[in-house]
PDB file of N, CA and C in Angstrom:
ATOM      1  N   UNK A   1     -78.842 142.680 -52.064  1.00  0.00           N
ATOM      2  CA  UNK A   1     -78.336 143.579 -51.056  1.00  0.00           C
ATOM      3  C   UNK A   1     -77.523 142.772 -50.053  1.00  0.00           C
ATOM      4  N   UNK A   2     -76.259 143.398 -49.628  1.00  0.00           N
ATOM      5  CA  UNK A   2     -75.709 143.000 -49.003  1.00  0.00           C
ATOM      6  C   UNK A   2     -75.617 142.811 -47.227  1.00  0.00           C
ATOM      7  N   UNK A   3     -75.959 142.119 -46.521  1.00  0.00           N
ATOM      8  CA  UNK A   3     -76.109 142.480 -44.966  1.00  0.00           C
ATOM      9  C   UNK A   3     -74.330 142.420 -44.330  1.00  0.00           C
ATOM     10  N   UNK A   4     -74.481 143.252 -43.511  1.00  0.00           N
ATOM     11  CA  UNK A   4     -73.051 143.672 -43.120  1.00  0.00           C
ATOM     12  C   UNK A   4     -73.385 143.582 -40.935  1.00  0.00           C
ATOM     13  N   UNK A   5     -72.703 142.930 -40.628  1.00  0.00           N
ATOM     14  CA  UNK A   5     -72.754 142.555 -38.718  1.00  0.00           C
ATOM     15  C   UNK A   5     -71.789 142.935 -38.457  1.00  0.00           C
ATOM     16  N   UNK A   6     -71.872 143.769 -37.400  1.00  0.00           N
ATOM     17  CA  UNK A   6     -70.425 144.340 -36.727  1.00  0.00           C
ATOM     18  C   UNK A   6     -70.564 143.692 -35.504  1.00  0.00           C
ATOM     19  N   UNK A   7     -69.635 143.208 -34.691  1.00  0.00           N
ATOM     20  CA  UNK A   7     -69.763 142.329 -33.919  1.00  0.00           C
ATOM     21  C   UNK A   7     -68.514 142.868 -32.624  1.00  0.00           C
ATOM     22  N   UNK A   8     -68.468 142.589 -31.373  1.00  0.00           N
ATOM     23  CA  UNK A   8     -67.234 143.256 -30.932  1.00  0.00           C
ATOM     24  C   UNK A   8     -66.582 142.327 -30.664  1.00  0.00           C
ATOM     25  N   UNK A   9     -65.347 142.010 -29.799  1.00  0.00           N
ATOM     26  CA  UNK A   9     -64.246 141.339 -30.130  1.00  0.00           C
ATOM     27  C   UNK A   9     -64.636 140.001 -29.053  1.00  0.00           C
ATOM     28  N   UNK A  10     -65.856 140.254 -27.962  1.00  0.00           N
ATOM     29  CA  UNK A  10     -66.221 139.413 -27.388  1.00  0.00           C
ATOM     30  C   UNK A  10     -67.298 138.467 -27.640  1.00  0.00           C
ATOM     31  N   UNK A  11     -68.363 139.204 -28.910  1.00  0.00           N
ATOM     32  CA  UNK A  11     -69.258 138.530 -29.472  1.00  0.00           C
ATOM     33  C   UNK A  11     -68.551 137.470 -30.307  1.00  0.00           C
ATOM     34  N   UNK A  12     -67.524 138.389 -31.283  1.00  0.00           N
ATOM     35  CA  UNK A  12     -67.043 137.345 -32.073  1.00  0.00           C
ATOM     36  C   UNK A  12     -65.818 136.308 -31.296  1.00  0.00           C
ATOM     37  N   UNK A  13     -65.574 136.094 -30.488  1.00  0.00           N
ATOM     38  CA  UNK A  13     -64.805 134.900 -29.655  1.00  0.00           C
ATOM     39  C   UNK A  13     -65.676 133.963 -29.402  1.00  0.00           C
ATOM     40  N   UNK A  14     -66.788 134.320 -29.224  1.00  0.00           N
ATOM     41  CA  UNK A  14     -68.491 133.288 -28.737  1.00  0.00           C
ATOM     42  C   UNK A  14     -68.767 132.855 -29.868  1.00  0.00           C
ATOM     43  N   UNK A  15     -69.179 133.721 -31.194  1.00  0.00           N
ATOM     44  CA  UNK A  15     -69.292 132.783 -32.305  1.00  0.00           C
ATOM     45  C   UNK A  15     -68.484 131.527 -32.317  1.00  0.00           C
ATOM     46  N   UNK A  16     -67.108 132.397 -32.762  1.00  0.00           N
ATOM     47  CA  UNK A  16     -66.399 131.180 -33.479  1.00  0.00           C
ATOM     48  C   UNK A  16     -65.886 130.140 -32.296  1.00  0.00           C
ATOM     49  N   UNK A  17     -65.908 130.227 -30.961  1.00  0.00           N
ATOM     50  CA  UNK A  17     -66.415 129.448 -30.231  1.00  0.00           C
ATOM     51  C   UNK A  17     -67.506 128.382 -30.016  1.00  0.00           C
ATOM     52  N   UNK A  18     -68.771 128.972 -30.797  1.00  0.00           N
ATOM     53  CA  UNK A  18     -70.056 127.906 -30.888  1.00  0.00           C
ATOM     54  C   UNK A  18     -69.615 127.036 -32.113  1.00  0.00           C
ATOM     55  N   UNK A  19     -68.838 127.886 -33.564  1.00  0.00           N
ATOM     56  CA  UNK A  19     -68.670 127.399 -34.731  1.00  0.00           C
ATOM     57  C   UNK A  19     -67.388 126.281 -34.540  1.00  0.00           C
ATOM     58  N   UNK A  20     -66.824 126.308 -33.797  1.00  0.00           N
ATOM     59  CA  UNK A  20     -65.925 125.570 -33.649  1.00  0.00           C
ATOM     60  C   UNK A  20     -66.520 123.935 -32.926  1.00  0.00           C
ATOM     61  N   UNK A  21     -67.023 123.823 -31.787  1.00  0.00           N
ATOM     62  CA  UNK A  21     -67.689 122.864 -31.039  1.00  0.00           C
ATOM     63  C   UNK A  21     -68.690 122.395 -32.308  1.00  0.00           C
ATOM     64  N   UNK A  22     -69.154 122.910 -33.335  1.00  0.00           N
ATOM     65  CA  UNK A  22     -70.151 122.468 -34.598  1.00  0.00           C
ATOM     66  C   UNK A  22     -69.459 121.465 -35.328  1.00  0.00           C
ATOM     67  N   UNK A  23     -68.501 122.073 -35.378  1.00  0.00           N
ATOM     68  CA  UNK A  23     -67.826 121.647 -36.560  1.00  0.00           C
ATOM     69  C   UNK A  23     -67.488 120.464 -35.898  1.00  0.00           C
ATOM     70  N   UNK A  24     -66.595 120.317 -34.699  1.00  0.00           N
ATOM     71  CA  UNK A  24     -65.752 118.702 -33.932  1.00  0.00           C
ATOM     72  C   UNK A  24     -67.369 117.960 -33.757  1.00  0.00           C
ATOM     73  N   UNK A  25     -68.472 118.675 -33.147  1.00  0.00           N
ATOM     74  CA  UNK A  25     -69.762 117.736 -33.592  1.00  0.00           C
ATOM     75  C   UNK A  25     -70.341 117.303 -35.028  1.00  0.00           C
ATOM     76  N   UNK A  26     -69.776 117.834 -35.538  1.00  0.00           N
ATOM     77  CA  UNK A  26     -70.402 117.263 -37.110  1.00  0.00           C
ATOM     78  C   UNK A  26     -68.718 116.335 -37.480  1.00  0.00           C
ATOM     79  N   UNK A  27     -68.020 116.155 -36.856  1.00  0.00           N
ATOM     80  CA  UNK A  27     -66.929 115.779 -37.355  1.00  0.00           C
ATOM     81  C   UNK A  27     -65.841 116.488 -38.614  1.00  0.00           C
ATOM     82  N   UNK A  28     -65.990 117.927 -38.918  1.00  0.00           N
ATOM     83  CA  UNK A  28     -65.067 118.455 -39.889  1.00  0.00           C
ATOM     84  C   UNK A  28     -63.966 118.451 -38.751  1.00  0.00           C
ATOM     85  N   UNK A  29     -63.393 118.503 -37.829  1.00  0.00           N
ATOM     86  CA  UNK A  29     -62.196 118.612 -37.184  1.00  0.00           C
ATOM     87  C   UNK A  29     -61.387 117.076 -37.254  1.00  0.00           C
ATOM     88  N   UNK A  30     -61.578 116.464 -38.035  1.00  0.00           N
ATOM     89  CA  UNK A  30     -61.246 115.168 -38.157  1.00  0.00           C
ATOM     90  C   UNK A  30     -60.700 115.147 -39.562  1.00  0.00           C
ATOM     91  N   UNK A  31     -61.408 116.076 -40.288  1.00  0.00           N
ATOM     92  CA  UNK A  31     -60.600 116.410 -42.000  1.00  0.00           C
ATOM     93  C   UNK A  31     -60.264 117.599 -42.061  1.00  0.00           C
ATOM     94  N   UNK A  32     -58.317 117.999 -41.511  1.00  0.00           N
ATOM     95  CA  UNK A  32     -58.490 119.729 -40.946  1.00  0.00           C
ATOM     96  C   UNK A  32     -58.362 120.130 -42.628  1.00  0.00           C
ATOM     97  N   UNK A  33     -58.590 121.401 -42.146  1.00  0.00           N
ATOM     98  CA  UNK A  33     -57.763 122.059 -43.478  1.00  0.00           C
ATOM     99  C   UNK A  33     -56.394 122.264 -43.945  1.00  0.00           C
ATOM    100  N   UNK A  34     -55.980 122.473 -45.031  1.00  0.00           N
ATOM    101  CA  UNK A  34     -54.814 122.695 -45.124  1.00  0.00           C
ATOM    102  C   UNK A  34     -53.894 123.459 -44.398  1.00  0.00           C
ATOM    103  N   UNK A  35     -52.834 123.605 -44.452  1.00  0.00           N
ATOM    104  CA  UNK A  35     -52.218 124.880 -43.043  1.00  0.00           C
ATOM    105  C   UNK A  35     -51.835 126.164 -43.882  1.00  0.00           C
ATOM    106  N   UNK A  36     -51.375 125.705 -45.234  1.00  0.00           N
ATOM    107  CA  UNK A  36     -50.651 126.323 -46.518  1.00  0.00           C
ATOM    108  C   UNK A  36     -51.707 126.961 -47.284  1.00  0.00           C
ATOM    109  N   UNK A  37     -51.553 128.198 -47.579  1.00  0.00           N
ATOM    110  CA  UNK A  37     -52.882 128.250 -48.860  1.00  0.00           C
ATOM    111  C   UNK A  37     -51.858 129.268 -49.632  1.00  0.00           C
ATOM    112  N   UNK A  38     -53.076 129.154 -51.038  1.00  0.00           N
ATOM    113  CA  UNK A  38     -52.049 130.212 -51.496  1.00  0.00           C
ATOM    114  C   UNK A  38     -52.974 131.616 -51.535  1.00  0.00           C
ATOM    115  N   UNK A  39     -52.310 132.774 -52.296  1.00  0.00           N
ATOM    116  CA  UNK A  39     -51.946 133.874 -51.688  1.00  0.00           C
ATOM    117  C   UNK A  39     -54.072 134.365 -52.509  1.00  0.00           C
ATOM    118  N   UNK A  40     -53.875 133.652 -53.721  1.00  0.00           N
ATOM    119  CA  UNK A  40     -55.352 133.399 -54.166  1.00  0.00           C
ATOM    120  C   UNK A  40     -56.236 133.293 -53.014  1.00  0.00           C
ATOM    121  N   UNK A  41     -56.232 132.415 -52.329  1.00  0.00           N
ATOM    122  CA  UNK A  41     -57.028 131.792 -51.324  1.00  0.00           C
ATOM    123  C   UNK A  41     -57.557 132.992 -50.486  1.00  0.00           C
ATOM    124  N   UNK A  42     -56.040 132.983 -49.676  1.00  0.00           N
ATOM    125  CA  UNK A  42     -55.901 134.287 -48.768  1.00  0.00           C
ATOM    126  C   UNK A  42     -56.749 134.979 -49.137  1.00  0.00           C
ATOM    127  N   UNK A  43     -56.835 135.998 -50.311  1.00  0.00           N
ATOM    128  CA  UNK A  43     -57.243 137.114 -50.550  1.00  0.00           C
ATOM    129  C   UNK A  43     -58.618 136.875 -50.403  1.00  0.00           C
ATOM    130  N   UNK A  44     -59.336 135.731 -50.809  1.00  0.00           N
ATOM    131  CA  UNK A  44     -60.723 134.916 -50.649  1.00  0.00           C
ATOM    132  C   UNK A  44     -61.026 135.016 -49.640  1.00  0.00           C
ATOM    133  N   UNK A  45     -60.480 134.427 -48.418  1.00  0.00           N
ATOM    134  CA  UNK A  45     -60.600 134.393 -46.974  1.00  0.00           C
ATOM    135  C   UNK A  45     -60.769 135.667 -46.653  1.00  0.00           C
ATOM    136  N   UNK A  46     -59.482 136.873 -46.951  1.00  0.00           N
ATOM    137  CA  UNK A  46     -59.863 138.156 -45.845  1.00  0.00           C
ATOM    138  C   UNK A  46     -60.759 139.221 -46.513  1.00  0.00           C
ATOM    139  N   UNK A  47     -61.048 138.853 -47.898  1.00  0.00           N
ATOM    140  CA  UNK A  47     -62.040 139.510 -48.193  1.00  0.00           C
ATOM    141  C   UNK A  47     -61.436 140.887 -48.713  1.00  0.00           C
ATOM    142  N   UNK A  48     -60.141 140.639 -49.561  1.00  0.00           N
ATOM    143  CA  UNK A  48     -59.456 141.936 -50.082  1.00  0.00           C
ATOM    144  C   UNK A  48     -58.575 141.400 -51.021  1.00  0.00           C
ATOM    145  N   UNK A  49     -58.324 142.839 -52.015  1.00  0.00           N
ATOM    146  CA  UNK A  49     -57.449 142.690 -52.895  1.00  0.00           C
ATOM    147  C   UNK A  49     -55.937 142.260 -53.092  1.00  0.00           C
ATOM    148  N   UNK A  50     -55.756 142.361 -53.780  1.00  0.00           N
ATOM    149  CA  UNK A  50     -53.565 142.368 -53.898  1.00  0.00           C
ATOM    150  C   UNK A  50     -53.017 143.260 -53.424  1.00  0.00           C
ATOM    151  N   UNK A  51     -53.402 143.920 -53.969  1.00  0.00           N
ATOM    152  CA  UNK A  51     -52.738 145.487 -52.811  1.00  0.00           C
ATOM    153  C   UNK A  51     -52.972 145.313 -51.457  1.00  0.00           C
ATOM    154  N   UNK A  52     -53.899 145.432 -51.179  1.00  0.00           N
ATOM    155  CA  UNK A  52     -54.301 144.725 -49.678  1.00  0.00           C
ATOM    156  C   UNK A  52     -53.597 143.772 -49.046  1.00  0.00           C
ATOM    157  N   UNK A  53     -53.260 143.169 -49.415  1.00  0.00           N
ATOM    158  CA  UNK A  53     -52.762 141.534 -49.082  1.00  0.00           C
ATOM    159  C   UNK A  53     -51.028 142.184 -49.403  1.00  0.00           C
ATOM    160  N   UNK A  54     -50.721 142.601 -49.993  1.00  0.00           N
ATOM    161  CA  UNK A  54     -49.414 143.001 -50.413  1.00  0.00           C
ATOM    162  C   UNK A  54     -49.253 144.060 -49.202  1.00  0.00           C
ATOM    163  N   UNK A  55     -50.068 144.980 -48.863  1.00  0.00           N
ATOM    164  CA  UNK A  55     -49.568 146.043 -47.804  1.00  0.00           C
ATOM    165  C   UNK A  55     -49.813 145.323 -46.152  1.00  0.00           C
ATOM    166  N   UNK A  56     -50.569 144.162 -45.938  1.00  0.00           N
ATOM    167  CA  UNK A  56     -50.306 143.632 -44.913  1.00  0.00           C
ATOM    168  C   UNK A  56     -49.225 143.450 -44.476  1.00  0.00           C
ATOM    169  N   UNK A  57     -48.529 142.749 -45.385  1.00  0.00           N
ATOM    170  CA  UNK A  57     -47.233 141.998 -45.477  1.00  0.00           C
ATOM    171  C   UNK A  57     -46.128 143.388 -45.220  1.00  0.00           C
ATOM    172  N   UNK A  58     -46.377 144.531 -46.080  1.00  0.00           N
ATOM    173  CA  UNK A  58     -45.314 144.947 -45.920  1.00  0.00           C
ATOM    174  C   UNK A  58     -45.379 145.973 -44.547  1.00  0.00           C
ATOM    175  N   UNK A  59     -46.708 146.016 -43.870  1.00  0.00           N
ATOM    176  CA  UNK A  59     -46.903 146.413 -42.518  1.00  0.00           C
ATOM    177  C   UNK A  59     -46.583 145.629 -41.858  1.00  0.00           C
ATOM    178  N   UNK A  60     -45.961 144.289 -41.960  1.00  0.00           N
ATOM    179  CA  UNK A  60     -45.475 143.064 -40.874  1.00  0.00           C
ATOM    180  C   UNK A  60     -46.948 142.375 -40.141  1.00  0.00           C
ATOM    181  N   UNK A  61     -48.326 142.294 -40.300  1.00  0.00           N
ATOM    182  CA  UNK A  61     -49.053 142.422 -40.284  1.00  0.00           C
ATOM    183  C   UNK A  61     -49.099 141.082 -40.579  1.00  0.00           C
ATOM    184  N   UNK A  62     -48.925 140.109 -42.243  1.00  0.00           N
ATOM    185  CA  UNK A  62     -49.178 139.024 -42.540  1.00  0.00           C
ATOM    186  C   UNK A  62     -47.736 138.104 -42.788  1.00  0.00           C
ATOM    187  N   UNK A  63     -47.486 137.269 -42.375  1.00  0.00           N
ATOM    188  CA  UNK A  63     -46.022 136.726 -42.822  1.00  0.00           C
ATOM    189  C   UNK A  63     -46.309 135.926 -44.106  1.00  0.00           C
ATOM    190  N   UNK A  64     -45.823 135.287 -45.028  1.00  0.00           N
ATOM    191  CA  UNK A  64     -45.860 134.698 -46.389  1.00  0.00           C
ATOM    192  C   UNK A  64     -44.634 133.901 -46.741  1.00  0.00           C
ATOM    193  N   UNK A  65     -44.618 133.239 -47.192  1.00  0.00           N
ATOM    194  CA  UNK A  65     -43.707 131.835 -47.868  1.00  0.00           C
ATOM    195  C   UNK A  65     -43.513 131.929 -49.444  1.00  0.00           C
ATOM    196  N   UNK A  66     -42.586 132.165 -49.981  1.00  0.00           N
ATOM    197  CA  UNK A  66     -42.357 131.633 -51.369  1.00  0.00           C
ATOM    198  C   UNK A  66     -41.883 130.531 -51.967  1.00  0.00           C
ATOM    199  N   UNK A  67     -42.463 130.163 -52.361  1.00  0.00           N
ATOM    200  CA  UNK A  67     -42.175 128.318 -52.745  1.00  0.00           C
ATOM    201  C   UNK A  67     -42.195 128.501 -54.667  1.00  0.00           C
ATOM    202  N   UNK A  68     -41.205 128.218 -55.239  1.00  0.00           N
ATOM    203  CA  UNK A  68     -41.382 128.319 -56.858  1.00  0.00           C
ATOM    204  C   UNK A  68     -42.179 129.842 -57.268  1.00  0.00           C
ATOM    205  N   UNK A  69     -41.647 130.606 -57.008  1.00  0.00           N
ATOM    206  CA  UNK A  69     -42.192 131.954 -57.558  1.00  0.00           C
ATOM    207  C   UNK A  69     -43.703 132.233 -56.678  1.00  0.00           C
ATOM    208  N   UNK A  70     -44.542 131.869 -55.707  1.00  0.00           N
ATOM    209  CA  UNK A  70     -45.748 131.619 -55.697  1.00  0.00           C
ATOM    210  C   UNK A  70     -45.863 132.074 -53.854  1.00  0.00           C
ATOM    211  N   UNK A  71     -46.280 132.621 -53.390  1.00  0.00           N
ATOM    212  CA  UNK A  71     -46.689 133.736 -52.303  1.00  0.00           C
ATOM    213  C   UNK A  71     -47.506 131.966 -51.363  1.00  0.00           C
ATOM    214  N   UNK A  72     -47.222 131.716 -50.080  1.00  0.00           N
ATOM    215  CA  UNK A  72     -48.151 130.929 -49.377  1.00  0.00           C
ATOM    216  C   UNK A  72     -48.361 131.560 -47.795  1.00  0.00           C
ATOM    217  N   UNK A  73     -49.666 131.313 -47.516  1.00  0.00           N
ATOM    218  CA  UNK A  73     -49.754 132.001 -46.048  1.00  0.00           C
ATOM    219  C   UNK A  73     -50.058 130.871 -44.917  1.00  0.00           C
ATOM    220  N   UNK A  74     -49.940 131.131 -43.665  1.00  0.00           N
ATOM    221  CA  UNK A  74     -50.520 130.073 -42.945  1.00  0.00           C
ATOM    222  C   UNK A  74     -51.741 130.610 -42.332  1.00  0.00           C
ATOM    223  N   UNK A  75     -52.932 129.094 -42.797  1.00  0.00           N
ATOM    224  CA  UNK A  75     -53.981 129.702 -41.932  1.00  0.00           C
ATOM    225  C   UNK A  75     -54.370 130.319 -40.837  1.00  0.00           C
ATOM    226  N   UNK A  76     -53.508 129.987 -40.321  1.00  0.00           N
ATOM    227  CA  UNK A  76     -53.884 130.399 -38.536  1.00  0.00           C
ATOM    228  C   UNK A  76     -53.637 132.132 -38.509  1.00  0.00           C
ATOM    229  N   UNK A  77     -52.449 132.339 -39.542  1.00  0.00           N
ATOM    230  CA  UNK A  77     -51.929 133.629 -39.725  1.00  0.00           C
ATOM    231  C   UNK A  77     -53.007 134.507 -40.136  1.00  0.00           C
ATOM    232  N   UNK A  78     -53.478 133.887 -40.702  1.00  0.00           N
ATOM    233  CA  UNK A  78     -54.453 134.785 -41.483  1.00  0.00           C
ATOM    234  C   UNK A  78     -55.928 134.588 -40.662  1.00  0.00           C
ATOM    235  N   UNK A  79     -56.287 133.524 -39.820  1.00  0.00           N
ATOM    236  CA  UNK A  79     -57.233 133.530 -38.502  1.00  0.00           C
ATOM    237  C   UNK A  79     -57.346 134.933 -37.430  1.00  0.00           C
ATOM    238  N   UNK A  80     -55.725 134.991 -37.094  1.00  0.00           N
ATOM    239  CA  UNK A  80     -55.490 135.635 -36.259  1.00  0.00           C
ATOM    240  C   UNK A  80     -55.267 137.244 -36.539  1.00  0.00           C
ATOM    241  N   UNK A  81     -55.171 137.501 -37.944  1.00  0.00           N
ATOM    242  CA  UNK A  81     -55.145 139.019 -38.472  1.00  0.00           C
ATOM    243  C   UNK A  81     -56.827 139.028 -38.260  1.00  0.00           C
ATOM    244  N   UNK A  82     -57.993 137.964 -38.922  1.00  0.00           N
ATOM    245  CA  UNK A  82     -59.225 138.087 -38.803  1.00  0.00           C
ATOM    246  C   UNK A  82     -59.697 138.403 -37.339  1.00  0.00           C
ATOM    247  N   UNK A  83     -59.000 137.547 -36.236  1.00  0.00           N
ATOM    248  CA  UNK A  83     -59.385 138.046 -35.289  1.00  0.00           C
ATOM    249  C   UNK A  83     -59.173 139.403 -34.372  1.00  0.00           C
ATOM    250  N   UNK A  84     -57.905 139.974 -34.749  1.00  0.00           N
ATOM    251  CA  UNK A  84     -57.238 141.351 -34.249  1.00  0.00           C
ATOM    252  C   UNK A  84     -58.520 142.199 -34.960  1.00  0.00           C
ATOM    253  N   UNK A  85     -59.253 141.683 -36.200  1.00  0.00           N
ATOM    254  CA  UNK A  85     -60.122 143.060 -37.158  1.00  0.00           C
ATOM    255  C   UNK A  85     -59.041 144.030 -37.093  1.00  0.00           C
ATOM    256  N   UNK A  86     -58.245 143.606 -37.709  1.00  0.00           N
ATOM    257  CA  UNK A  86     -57.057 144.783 -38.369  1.00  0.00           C
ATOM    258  C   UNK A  86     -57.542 145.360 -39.647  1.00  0.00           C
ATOM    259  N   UNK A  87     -57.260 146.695 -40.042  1.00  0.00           N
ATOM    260  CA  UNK A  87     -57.409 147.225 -40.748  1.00  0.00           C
ATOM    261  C   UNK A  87     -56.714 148.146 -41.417  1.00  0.00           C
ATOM    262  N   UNK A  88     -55.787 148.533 -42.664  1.00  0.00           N
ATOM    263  CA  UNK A  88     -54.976 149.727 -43.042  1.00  0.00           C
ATOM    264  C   UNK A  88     -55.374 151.257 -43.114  1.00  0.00           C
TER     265      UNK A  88
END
């Protein structure tokens, strides 16, 4: 079974506020992540399909990069749609 937290836009600034200070204390802010992902990834991260990820974009919603046939997003881009909790 799945557990599901709804959180409001001030709880979740405090999380990822505590999760952030964790992380520079455990030292992951010293090995960042990539900035580039691909569009695979993405869809991993926001927790939705192609269509999904395809109608962001064409709501102006997500911006994207094509490099050799192949869709790339920037993390932060895709941070900051997580943090709006946008939804179609």
């Amino acid at each position: 079974m799945e557990t599901v937290f709804i959180f409001s836009q001030d709880q979740f600034n405090l999380i990822r506020t505590k999760l952030e200070k964790i992380e520079k204390h455990l030292g992951f802010s010293n090995d960042p992540l990539p900035e580039w992902i691909s569009a695979k990834e993405a869809m991993l991260i926001l927790g939705v399909g192609e269509t999904t990820l395809w109608k962001y974009r064409q709501k102006g919603l997500l911006k994207a990069s094509k490099i050799d046939k192949k869709l790339y997003f920037k993390r932060s881009d895709l941070n900051d749609l997580i943090a709006s909790n946008h939804s179609i």
